[in-house]
Protein backbone atom coordinates (compact mmCIF):
# COMPACT_ATOMS: atom_id res chain seq x y z
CA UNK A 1 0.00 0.00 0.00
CA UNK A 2 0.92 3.60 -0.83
CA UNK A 3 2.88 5.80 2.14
CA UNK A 4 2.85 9.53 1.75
CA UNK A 5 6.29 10.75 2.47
CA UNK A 6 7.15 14.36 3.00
CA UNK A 7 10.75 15.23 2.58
CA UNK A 8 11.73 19.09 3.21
CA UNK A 9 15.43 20.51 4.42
CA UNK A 10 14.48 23.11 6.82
CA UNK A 11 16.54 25.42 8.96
CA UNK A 12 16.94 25.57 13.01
CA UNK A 13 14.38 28.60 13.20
CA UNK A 14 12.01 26.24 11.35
CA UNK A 15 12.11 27.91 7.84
CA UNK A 16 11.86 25.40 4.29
CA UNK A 17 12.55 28.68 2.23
CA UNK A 18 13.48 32.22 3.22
CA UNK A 19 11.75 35.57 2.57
CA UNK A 20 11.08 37.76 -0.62
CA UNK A 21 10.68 34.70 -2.82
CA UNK A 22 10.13 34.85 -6.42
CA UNK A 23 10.86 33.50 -10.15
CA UNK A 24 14.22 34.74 -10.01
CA UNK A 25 14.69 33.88 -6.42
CA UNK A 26 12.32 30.89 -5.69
CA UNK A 27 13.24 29.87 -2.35
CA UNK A 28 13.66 33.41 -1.07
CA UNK A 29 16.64 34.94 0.65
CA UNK A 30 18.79 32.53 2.25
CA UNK A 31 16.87 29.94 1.36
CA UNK A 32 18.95 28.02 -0.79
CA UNK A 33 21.65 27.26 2.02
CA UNK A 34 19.38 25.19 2.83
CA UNK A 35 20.17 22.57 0.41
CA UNK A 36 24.04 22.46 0.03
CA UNK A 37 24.03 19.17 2.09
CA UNK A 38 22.79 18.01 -1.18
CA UNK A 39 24.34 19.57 -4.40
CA UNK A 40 27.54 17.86 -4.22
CA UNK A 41 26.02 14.14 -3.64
CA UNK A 42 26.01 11.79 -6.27
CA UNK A 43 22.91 10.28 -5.36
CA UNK A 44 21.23 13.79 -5.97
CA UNK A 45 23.26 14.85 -8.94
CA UNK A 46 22.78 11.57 -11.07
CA UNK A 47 19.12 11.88 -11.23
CA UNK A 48 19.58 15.74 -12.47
CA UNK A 49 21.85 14.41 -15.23
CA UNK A 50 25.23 15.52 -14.04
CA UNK A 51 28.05 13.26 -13.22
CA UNK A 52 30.35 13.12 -10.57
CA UNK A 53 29.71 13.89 -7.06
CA UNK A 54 30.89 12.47 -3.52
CA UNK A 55 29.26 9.89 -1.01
CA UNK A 56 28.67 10.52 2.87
CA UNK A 57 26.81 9.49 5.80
CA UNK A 58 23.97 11.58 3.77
CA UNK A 59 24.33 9.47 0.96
CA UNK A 60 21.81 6.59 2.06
CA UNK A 61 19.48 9.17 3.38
CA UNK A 62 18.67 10.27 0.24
CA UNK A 63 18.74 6.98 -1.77
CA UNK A 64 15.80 5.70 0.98
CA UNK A 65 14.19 8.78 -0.13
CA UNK A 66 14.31 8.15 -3.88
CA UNK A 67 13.70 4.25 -3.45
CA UNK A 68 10.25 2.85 -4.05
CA UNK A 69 8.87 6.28 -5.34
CA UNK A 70 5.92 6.20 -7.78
CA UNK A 71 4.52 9.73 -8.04
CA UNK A 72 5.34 13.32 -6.38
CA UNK A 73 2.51 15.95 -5.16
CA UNK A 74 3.54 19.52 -4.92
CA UNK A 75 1.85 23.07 -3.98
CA UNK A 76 1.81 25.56 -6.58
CA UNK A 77 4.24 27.63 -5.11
CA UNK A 78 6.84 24.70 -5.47
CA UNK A 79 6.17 23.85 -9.09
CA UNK A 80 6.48 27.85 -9.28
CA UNK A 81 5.16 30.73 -11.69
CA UNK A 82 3.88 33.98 -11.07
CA UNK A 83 0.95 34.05 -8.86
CA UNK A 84 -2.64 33.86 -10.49
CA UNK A 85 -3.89 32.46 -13.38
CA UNK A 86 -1.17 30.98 -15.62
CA UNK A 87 -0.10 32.66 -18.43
CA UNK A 88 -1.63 31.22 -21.29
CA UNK A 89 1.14 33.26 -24.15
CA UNK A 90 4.29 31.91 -22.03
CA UNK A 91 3.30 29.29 -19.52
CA UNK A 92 5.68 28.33 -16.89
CA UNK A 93 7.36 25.18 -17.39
CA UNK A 94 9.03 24.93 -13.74
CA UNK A 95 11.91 25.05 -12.27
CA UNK A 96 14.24 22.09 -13.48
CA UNK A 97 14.59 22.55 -17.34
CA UNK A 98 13.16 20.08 -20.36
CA UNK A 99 14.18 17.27 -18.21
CA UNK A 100 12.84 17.23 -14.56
CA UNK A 101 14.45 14.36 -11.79
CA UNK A 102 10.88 13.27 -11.20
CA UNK A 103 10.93 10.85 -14.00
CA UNK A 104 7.62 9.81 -12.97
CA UNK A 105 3.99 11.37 -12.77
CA UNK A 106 3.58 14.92 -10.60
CA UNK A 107 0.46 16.68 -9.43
CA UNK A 108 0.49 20.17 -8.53
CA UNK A 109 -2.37 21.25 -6.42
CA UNK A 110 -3.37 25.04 -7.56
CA UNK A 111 -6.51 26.57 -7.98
CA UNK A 112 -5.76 27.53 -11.34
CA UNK A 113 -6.58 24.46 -14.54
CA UNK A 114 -3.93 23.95 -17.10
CA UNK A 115 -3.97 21.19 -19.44
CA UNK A 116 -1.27 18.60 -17.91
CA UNK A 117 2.65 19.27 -18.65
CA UNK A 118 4.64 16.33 -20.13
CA UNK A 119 8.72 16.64 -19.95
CA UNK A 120 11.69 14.54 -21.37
CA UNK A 121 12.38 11.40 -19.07
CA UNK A 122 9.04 10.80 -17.90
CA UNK A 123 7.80 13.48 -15.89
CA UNK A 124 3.98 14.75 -16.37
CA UNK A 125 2.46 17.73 -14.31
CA UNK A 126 -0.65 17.32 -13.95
CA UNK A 127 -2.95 20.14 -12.09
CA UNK A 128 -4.85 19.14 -9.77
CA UNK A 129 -7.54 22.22 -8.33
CA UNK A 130 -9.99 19.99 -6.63
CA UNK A 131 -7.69 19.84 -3.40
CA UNK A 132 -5.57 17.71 -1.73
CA UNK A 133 -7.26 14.63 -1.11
CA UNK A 134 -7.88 14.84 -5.20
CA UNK A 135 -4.41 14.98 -5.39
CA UNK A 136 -3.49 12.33 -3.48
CA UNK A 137 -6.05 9.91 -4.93
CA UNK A 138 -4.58 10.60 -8.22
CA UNK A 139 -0.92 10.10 -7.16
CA UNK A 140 -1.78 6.92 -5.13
CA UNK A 141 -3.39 5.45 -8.38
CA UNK A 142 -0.07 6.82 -11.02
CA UNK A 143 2.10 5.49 -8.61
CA UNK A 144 0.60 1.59 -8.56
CA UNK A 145 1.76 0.30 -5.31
CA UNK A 146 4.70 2.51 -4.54
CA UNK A 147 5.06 5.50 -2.25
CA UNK A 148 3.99 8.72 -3.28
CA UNK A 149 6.55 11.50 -1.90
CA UNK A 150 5.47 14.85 -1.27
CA UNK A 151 7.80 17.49 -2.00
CA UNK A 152 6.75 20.78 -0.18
CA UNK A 153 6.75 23.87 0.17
CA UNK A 154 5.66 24.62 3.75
CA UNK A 155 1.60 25.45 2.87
CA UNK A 156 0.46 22.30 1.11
CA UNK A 157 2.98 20.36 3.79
CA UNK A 158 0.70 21.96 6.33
CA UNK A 159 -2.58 20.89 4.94
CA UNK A 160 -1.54 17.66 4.59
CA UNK A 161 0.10 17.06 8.03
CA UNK A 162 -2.93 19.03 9.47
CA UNK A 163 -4.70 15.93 7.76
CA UNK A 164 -3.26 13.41 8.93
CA UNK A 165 -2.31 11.85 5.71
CA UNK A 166 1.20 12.11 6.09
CA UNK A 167 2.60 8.59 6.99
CA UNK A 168 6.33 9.35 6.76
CA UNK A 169 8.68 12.60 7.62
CA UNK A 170 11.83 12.75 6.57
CA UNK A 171 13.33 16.84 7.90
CA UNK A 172 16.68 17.75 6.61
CA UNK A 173 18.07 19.79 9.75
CA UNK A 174 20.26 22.11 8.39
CA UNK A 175 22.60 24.54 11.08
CA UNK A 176 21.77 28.12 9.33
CA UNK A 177 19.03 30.71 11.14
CA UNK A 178 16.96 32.38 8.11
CA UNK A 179 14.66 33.97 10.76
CA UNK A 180 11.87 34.85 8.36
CA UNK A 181 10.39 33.18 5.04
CA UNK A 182 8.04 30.41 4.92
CA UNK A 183 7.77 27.83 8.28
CA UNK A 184 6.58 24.63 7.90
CA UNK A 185 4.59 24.54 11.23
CA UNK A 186 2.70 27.43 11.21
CA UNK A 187 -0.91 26.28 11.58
CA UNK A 188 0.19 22.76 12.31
CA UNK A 189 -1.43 21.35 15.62
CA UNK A 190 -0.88 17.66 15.80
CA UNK A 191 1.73 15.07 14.02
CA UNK A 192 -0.99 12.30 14.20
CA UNK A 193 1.10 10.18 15.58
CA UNK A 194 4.58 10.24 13.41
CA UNK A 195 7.02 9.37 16.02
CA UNK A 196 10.78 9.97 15.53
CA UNK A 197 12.11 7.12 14.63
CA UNK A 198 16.11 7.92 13.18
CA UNK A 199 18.41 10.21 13.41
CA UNK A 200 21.68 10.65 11.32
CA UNK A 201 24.53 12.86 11.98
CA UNK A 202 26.17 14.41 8.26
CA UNK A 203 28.53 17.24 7.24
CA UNK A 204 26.14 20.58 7.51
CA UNK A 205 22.95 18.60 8.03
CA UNK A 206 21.24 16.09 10.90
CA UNK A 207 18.43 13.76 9.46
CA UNK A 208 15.21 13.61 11.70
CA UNK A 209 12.91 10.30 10.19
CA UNK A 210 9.59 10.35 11.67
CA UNK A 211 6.69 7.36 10.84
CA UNK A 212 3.72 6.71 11.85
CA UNK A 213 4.96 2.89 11.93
């Protein structure tokens, strides 16, 4: 059966992005210290096409968190854009080029339709504005028996923890204060019983699993 697995990197102060974000900056001020744990890996650069890359004690972090995915959910704000209705003359085609490191379906809950996206390598946006169980229905089903990640940012992380359909949290603690920007608490009142269940000392970064196992 299907787990829903959030993954985020998120600072001490609590903050998955930093303030001011935008198209040219989309995870805001600061925000992008928050994945440098990351970059160099080669278990994150292979699936972005790019060779090389070292191996740590965050290297089998992040291959759990690739293995035995079938489908992604996003927010809007994530997949990216300009706010409002998309722009039908140049629509946004996110963040990652022609060839997203999905390589499987996505659904991006929005409240603005578009006709679904399909990339190079097997990654299809579809948008999803009927909320999130919608969305989750629909990734359960692309993903046929595998584990459907969800990828952030902090609101549609929210409604889904405030749901209590999140079976798996995997929180990238990263040593930076970003003090402002968006926190992925705010609004949240209960795990539903996720319970911490690992935790994995790295260069820059401390790995906090929680399950509902």
């Amino acid at each position: 059966m299907s787990r829903l697995r959030l993954r985020l990197s998120i600072s001490l102060d609590g903050f998955v992005a930093g303030s001011n974000q935008s198209a040219q900056h989309p995870l805001g001020e600061g925000g992008e210290d928050l994945h440098q744990w990351v970059f160099p890996l080669a278990a994150w650069r292979k699936p972005h096409g790019l060779e090389g890359g070292k191996t740590d004690e965050s290297t089998p972090v992040l291959e759990e968190e690739l293995t035995n995915s079938g489908a992604t959910i996003m927010g809007r704000n994530m997949f990216g854009g300009h706010p409002g209705p998309w722009d039908r003359t140049k629509p946004w085609m996110g963040w990652w080029g022609a060839r997203p490191p999905f390589h499987h379906p996505v659904f991006v809950v929005t409240t603005h339709p578009r006709p679904p996206l399909e990339m190079e390598g097997g990654t299809v946006f579809t948008f999803v504005t009927d909320g999130i169980e919608q969305a989750y229905d629909l990734a359960r089903r692309a993903a046929k028996g595998k584990d459907v990640a969800l990828a952030g940012g902090a609101n549609i992380s929210q409604q889904y923890l405030n749901a209590g359909l999140v079976d798996e949290m995997q929180l990238h603690i990263v040593p930076i204060l970003l003090g402002s920007g968006a926190r992925l608490f705010d609004g949240v009142k209960h795990l539903h019983d996720l319970r911490l269940v690992k935790t994995v000392a790295a260069p820059n970064v401390t790995h906090l699993k929680f399950s509902r196992e």
